[in-house]
N, C-alpha and C. Protein backbone atom coordinates (compact mmCIF):
# COMPACT_ATOMS: atom_id res chain seq x y z
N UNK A 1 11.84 21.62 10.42
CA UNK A 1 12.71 20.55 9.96
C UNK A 1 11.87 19.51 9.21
N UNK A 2 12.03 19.24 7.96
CA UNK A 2 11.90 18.03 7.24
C UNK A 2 12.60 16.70 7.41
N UNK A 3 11.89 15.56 6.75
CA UNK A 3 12.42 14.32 6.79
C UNK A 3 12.34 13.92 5.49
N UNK A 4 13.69 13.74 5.04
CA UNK A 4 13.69 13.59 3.58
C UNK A 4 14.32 12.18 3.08
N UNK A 5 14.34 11.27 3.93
CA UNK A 5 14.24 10.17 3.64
C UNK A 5 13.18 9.43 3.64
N UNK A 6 13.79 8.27 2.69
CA UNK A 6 12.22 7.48 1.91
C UNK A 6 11.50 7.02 2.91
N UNK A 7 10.39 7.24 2.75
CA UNK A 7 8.88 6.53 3.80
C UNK A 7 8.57 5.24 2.98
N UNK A 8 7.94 4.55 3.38
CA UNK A 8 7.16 3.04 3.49
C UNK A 8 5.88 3.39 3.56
N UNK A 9 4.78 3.96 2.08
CA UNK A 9 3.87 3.88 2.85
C UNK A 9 2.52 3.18 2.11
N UNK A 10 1.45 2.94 2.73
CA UNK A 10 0.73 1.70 1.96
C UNK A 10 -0.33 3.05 1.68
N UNK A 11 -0.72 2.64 0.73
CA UNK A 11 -1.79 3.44 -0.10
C UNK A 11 -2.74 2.59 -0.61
N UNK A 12 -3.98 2.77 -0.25
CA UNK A 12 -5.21 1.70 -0.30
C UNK A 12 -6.21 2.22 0.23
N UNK A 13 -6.84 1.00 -0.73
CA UNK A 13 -8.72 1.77 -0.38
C UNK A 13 -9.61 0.21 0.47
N UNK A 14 -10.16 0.54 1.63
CA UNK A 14 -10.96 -0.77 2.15
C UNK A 14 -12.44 -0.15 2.30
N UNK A 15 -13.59 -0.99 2.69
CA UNK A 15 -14.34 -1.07 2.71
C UNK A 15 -14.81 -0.41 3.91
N UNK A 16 -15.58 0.00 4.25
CA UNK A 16 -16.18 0.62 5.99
C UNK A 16 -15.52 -0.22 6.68
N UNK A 17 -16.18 -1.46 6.37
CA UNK A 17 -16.19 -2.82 7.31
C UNK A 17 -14.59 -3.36 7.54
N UNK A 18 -13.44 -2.78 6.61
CA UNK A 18 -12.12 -2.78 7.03
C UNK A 18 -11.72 -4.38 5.51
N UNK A 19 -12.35 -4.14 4.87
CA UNK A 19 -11.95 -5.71 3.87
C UNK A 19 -11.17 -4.48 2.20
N UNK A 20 -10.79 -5.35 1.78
CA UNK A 20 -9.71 -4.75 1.09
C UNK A 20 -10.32 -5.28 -0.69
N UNK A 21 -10.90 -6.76 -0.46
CA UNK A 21 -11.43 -7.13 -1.10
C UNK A 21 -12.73 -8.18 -0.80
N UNK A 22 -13.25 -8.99 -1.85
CA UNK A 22 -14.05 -9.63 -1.20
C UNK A 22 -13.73 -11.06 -0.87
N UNK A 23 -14.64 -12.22 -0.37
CA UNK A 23 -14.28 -13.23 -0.26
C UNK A 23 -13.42 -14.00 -1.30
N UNK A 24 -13.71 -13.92 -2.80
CA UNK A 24 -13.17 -14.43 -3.59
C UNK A 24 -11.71 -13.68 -4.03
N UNK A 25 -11.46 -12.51 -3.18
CA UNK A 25 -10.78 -11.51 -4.34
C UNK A 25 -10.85 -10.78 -4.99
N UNK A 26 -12.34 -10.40 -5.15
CA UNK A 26 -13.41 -9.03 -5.88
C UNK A 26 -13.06 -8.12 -5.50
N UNK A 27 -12.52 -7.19 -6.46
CA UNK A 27 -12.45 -5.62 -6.25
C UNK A 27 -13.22 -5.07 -7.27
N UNK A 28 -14.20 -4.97 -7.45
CA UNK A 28 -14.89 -4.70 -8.50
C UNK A 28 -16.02 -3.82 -7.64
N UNK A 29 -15.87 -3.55 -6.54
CA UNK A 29 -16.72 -2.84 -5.53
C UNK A 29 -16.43 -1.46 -5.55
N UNK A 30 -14.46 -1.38 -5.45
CA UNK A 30 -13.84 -0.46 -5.80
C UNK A 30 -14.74 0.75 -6.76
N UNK A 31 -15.00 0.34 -7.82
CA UNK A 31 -15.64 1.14 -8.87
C UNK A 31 -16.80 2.37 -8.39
N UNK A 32 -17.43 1.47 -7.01
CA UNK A 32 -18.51 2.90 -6.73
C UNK A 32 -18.25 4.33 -6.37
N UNK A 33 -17.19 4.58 -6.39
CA UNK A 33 -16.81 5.62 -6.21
C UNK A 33 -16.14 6.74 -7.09
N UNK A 34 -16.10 6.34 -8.55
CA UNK A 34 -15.80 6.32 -9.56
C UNK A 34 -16.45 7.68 -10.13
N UNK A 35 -15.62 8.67 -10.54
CA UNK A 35 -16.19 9.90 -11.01
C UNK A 35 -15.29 10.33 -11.97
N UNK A 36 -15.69 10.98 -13.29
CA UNK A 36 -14.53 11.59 -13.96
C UNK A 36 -13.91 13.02 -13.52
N UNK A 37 -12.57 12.27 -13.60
CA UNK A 37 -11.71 13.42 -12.97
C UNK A 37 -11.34 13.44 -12.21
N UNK A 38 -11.68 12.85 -11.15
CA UNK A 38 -11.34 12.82 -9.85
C UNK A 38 -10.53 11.42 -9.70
N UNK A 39 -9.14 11.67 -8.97
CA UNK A 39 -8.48 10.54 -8.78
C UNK A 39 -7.98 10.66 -7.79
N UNK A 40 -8.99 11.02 -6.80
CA UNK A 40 -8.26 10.81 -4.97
C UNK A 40 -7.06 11.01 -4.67
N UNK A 41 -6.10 11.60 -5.62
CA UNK A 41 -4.80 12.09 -5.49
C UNK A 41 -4.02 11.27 -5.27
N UNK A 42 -4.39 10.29 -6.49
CA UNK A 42 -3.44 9.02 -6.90
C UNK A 42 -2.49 9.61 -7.50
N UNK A 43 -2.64 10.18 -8.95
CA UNK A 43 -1.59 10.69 -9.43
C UNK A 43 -0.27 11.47 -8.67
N UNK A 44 -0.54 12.51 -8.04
CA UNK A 44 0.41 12.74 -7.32
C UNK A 44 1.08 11.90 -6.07
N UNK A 45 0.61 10.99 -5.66
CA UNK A 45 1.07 9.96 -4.94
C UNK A 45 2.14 9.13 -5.56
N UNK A 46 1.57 8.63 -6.79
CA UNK A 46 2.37 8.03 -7.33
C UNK A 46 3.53 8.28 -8.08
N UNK A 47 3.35 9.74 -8.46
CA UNK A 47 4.43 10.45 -8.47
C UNK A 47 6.01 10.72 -7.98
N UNK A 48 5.33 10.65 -6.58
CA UNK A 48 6.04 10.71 -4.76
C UNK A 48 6.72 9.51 -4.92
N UNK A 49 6.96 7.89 -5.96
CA UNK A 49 7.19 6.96 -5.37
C UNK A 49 8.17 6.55 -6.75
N UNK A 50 9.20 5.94 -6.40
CA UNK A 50 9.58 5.05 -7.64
C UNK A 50 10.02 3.15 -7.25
N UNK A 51 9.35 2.67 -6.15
CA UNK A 51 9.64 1.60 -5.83
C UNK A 51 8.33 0.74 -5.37
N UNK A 52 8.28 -0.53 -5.27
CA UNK A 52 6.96 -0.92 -5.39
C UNK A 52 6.85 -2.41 -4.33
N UNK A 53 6.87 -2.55 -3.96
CA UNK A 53 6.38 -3.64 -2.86
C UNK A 53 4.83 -3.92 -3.24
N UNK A 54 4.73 -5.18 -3.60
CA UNK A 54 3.24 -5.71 -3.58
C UNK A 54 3.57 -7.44 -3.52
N UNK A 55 2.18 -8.35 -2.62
CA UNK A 55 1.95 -9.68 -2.78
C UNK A 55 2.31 -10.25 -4.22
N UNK A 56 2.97 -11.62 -4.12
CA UNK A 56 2.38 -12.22 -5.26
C UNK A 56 1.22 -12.50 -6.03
N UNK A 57 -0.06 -12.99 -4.21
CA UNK A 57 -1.19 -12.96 -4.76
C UNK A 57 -2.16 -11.58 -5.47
N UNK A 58 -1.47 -10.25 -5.42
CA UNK A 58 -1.71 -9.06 -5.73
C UNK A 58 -1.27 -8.96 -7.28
N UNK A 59 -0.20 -9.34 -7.46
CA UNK A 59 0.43 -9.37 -8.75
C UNK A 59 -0.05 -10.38 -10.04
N UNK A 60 -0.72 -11.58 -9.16
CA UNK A 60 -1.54 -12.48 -9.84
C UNK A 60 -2.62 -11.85 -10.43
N UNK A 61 -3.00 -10.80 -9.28
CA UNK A 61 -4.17 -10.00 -9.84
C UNK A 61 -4.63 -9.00 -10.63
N UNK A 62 -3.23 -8.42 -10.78
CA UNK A 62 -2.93 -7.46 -11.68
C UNK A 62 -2.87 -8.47 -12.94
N UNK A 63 -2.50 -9.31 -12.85
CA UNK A 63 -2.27 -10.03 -14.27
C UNK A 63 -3.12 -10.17 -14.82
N UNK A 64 -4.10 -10.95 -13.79
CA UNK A 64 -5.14 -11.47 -14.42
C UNK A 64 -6.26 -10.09 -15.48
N UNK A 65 -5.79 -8.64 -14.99
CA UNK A 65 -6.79 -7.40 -16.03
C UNK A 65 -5.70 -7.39 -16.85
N UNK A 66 -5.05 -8.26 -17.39
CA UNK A 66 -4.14 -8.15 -18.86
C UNK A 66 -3.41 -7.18 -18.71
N UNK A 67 -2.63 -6.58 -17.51
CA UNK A 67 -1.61 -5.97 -17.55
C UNK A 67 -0.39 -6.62 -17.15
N UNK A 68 0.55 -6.64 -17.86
CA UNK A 68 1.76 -7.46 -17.85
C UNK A 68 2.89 -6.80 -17.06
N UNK A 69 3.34 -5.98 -16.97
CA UNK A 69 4.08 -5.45 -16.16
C UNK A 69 3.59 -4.07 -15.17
N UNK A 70 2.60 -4.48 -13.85
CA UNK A 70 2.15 -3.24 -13.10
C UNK A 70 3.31 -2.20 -12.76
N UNK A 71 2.88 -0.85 -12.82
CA UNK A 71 3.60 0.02 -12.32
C UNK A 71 5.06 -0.10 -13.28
N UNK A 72 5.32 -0.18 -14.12
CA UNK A 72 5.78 0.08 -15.18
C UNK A 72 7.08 0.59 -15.66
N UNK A 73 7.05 1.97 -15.25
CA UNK A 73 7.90 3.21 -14.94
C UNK A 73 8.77 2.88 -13.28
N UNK A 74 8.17 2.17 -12.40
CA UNK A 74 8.97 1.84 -11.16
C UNK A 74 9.49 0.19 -11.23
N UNK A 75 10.43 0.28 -10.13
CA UNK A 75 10.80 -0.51 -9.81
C UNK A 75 10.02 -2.05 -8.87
N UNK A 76 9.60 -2.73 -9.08
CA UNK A 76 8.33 -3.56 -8.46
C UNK A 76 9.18 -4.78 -7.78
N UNK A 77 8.99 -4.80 -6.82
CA UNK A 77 9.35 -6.09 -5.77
C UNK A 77 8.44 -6.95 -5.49
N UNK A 78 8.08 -8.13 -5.75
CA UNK A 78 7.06 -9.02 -5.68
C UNK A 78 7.54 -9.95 -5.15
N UNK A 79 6.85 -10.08 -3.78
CA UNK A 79 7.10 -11.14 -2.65
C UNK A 79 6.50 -12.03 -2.54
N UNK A 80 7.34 -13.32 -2.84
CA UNK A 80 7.36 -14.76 -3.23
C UNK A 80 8.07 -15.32 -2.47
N UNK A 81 7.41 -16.84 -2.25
CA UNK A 81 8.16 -18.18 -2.15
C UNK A 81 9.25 -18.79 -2.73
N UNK A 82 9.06 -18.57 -4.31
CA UNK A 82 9.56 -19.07 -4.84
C UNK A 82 10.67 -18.48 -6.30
N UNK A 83 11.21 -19.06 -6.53
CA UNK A 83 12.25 -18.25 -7.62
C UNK A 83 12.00 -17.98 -8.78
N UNK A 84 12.01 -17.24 -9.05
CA UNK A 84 11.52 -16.61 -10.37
C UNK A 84 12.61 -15.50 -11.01
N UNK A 85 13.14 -15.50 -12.17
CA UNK A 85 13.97 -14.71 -12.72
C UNK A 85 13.14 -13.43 -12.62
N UNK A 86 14.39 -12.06 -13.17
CA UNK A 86 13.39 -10.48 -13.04
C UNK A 86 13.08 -10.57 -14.36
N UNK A 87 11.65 -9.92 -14.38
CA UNK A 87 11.30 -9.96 -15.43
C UNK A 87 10.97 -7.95 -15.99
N UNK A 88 11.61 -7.54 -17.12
CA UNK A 88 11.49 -5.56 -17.00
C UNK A 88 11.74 -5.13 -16.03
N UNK A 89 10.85 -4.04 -15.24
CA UNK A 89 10.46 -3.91 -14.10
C UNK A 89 10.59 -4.83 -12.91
N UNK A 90 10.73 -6.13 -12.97
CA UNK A 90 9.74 -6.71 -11.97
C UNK A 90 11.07 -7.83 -11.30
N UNK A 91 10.98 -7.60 -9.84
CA UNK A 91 12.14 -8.35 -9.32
C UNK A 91 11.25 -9.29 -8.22
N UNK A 92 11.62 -10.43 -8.22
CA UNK A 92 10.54 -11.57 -7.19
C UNK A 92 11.74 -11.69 -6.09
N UNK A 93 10.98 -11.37 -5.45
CA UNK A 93 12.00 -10.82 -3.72
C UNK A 93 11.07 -12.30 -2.77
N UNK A 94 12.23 -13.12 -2.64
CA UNK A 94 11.73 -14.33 -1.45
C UNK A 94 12.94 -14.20 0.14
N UNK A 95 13.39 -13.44 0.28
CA UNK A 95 14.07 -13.06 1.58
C UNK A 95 13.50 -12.47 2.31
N UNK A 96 14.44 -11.99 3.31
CA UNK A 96 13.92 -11.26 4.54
C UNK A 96 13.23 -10.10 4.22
N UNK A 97 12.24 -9.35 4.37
CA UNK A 97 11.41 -8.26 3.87
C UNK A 97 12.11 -7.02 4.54
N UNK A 98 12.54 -7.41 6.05
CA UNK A 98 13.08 -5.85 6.80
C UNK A 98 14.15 -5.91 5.97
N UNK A 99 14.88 -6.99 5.70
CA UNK A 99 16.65 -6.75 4.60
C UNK A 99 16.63 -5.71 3.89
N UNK A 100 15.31 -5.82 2.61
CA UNK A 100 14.71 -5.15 1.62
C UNK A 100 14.69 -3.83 2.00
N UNK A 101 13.82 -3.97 2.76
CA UNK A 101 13.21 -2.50 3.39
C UNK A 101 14.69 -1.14 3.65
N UNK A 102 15.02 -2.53 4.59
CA UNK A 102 16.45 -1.38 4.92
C UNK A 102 17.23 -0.96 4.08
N UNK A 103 17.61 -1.85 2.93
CA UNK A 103 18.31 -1.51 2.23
C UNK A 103 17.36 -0.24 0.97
N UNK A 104 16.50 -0.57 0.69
CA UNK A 104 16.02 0.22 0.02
C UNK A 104 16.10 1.90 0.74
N UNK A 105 15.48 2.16 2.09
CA UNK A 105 15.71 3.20 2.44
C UNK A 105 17.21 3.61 2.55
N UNK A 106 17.94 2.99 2.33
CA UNK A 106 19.38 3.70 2.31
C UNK A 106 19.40 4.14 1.17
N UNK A 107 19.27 3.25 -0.13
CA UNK A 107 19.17 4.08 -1.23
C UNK A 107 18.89 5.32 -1.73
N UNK A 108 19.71 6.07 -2.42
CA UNK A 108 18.57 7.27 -3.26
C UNK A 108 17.45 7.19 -3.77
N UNK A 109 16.64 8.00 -3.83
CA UNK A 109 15.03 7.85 -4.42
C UNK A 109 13.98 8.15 -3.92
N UNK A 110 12.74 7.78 -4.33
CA UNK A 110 11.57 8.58 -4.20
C UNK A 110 11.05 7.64 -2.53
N UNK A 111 9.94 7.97 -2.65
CA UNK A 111 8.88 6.64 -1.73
C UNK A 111 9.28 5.90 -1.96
N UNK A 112 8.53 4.70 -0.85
CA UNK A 112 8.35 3.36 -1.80
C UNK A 112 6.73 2.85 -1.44
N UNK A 113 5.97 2.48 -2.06
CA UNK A 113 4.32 2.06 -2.49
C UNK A 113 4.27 1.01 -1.64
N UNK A 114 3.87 0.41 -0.63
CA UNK A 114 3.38 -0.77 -0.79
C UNK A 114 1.81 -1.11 -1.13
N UNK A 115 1.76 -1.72 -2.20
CA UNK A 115 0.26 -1.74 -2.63
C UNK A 115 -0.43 -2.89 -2.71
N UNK A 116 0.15 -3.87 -1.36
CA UNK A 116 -1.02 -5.18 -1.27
C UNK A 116 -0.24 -6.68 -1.42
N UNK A 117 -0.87 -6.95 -0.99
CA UNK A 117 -1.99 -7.22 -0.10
C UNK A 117 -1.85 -7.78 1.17
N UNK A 118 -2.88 -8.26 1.80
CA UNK A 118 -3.14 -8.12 2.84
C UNK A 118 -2.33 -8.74 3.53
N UNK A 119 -1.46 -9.92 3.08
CA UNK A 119 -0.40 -10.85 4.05
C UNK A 119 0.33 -9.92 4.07
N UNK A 120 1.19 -9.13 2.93
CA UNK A 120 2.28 -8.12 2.89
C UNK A 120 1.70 -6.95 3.89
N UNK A 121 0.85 -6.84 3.98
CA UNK A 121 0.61 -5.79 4.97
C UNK A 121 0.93 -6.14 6.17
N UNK A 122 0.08 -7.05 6.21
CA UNK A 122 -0.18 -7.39 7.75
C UNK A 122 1.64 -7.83 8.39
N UNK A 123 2.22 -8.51 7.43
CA UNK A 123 3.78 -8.73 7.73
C UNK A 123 4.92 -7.71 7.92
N UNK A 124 4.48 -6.68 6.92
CA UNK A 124 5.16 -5.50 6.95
C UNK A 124 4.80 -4.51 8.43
N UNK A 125 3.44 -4.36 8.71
CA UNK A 125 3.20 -3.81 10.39
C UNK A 125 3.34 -4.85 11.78
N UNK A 126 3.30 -6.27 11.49
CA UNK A 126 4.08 -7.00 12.38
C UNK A 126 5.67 -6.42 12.34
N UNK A 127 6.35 -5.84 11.35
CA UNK A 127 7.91 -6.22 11.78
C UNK A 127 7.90 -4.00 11.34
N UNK A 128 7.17 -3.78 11.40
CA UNK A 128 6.92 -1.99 12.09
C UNK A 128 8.10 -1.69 10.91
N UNK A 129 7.10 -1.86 9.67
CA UNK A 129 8.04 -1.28 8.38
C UNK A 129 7.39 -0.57 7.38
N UNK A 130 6.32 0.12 8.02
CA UNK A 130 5.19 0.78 7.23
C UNK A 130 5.26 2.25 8.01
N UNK A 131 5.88 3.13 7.73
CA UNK A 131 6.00 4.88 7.95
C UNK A 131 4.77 5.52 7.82
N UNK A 132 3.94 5.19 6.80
CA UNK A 132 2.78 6.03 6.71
C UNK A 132 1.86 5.64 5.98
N UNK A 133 0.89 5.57 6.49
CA UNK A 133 -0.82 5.16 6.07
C UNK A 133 -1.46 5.85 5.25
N UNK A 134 -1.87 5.70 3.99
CA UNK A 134 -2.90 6.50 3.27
C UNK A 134 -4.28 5.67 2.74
N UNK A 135 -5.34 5.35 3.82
CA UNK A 135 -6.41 4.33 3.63
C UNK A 135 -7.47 5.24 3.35
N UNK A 136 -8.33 5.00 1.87
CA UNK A 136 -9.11 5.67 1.56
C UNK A 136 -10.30 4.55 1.77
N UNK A 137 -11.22 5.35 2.78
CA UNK A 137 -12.70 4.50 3.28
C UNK A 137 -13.71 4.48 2.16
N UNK A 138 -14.19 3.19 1.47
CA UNK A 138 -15.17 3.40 1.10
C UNK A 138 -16.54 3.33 1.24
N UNK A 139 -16.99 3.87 0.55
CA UNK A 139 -18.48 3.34 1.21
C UNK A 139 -19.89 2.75 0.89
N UNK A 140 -18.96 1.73 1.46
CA UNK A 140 -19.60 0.06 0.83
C UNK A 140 -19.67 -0.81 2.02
N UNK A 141 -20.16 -1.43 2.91
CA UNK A 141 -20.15 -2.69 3.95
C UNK A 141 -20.29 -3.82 2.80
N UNK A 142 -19.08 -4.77 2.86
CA UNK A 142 -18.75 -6.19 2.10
C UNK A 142 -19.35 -7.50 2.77
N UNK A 143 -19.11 -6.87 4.48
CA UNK A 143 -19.79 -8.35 4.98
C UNK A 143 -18.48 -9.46 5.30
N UNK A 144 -18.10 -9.76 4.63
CA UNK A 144 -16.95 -10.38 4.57
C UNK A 144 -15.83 -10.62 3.24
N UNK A 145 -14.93 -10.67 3.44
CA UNK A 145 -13.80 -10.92 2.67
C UNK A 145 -11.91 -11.00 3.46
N UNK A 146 -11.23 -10.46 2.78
CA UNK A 146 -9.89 -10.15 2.87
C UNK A 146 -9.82 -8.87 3.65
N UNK A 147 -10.07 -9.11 4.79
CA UNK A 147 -9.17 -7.83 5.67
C UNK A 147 -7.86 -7.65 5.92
N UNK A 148 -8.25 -6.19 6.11
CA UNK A 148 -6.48 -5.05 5.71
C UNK A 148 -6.01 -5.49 6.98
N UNK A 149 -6.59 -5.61 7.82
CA UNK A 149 -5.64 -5.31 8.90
C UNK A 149 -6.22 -6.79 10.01
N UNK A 150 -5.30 -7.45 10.02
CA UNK A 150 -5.89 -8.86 11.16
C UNK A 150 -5.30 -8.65 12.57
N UNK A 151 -5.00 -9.51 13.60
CA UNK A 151 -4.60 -9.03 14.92
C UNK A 151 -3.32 -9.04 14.44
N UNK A 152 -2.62 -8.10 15.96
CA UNK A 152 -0.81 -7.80 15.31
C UNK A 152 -0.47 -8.11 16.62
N UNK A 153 0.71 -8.38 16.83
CA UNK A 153 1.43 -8.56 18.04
C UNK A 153 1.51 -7.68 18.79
N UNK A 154 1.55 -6.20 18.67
CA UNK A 154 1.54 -5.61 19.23
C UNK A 154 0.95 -3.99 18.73
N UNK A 155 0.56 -3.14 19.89
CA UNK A 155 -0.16 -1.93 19.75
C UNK A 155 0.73 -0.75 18.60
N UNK A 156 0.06 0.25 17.84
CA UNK A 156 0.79 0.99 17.11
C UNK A 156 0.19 2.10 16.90
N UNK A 157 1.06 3.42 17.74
CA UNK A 157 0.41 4.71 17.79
C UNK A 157 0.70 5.28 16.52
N UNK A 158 -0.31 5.86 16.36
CA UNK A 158 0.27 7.00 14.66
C UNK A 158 -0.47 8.35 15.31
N UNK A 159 -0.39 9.31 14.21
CA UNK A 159 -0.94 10.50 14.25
C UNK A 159 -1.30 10.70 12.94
N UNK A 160 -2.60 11.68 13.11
CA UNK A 160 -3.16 11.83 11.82
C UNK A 160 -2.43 12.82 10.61
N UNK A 161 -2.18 12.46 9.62
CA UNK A 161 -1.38 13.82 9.36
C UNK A 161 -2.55 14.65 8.26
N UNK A 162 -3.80 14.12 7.81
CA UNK A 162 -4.79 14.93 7.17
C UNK A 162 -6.03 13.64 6.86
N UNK A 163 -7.48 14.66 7.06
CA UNK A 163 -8.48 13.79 6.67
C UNK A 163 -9.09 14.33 5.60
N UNK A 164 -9.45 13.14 4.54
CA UNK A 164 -10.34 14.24 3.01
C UNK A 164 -11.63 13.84 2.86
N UNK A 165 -12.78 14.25 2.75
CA UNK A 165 -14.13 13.66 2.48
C UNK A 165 -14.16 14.29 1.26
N UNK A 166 -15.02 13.16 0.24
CA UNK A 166 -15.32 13.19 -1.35
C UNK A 166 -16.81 13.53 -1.48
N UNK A 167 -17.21 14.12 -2.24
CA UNK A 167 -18.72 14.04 -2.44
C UNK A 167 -19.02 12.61 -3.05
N UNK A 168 -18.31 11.80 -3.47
CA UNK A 168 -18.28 10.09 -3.27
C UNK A 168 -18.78 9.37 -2.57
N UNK A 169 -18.61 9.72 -1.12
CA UNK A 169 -18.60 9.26 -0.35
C UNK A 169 -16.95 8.41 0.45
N UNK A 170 -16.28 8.88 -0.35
CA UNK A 170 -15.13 8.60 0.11
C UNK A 170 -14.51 9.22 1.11
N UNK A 171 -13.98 8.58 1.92
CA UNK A 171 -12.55 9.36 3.06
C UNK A 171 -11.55 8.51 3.37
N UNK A 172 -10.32 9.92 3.13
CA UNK A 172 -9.04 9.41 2.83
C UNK A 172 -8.74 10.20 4.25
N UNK A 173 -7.73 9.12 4.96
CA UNK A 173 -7.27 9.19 6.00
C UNK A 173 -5.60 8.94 5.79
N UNK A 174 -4.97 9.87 6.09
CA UNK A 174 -3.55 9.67 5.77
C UNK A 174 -2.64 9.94 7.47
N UNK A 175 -1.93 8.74 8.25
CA UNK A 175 -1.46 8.56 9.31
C UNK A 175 -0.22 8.50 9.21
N UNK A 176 0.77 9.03 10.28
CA UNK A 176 1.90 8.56 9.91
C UNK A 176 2.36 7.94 11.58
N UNK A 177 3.45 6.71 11.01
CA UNK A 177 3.78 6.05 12.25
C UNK A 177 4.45 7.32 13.90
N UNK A 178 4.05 6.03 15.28
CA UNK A 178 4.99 7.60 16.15
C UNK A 178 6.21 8.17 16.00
N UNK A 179 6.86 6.38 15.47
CA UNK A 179 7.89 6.38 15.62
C UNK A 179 8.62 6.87 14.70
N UNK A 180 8.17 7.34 13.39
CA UNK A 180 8.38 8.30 11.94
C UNK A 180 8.22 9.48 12.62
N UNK A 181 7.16 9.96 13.42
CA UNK A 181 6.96 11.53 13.24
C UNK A 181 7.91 12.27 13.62
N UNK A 182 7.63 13.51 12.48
CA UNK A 182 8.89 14.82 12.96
C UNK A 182 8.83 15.71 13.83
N UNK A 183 9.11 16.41 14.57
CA UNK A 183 8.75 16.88 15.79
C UNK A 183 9.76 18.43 14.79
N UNK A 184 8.86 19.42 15.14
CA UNK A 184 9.85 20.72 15.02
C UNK A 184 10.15 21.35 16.06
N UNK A 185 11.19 21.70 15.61
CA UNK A 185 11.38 23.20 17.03
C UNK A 185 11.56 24.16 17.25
C-alpha cells in the first residue's frame, strides 16, 4: 500500500555541527561540496514538488543573489508578518501555518518543499507539520551560526527511510515522521 497524498517535507543541507548557515547568514560554505554533475538528487526532488513554503528571512536571501522570483515554475508561500500583495509566483502567507498546511494537503498536487529557514522549521516541527526529512550533512564544522533544529516541546520519532554517502563528503539522510509512516500488509 502507498500513500499518495501530499507530504511536507524539508529538504536541506546543515553543517556536521547541525547550523544551516552561519552567524551572519553565510551560505557560501554550502559550495564545498560542489562537483560537476552531481546534484544530490535535487533535481528529481524538485520535481516531486509544486508548492513552496519558505521564511521571509530566506526569501530576503534569495533576493539578495538577484533572483527575483525563487522557484519560479511553483507556487511559493512566504511567511510574513506583514502584508504584502502576491507578487507571479509568490503569495506572502501571515496566518495560521497549520490552516495552510491543511488546506494545501487537501488540495491536488505534487509535494510541498519547505526550504527555510530555521524559524519556519523549527515552527513547522513544534506544531508536527513536517512528514519527511531530507537533511544532507555536510562536511564542514561552522562553530556557530543559525541552527536547524533548536529545543522543541516535545520528542519526535521518525524512521529512516534511506542513507546516501557522496565521495564529497556528503550524507543525505532522508526520515520520515511515525506518525506519516506506511505500514504494509
Amino acid at each position: 500500500m502507498t500513500d499518495d497524498r501530499r507530504k511536507v517535507i524539508l529538504y536541506i543541507a546543515m553543517s556536521l555541527d547541525g547550523f544551516i548557515a552561519g552567524e551572519d547568514g553565510d551560505i557560501g560554505w554550502l559550495s564545498c561540496v560542489e562537483k560537476p554533475g552531481e546534484d544530490y538528487g535535487y533535481a528529481e526532488f524538485i520535481a516531486s514538488v509544486d508548492t513552496v513554503i519558505l521564511g521571509r528571512k530566506t526569501y530576503d536571501k534569495v533576493l539578495s543573489f538577484g533572483i527575483p522570483y525563487p522557484h519560479a515554475d511553483k507556487t511559493c508561500y512566504i511567511i510574513t508578518r506583514s502584508n504584502r500583495p502576491k507578487e507571479k509566483n509568490i503569495i506572502f502567507y501571515r496566518d495560521d501555518l497549520s490552516s495552510l498546511v491543511e488546506r494545501l494537503k487537501q488540495e491536488d498536487g505534487k509535494h510541498i518543499f519547505v526550504d527555510g529557514g530555521a524559524e519556519i522549521v523549527q515552527l513547522m516541527q513544534r506544531e508536527n507539520l513536517i512528514d519527511e526529512y531530507v537533511i544532507s550533512i555536510m562536511p564542514m564544522l561552522l562553530g556557530k551560526g543559525i541552527r536547524l533544529f533548536k529545543e522543541t516541546a516535545a520528542q519526535e520519532n521518525v524512521s529512516l527511510i534511506s542513507s546516501r554517502a557522496f565521495d564529497t563528503g556528503l550524507v543525505q539522510l532522508q526520515y520520515r515522521t511515525k506518525r506519516n509512516a506506511v505500514h504494509s500488509s
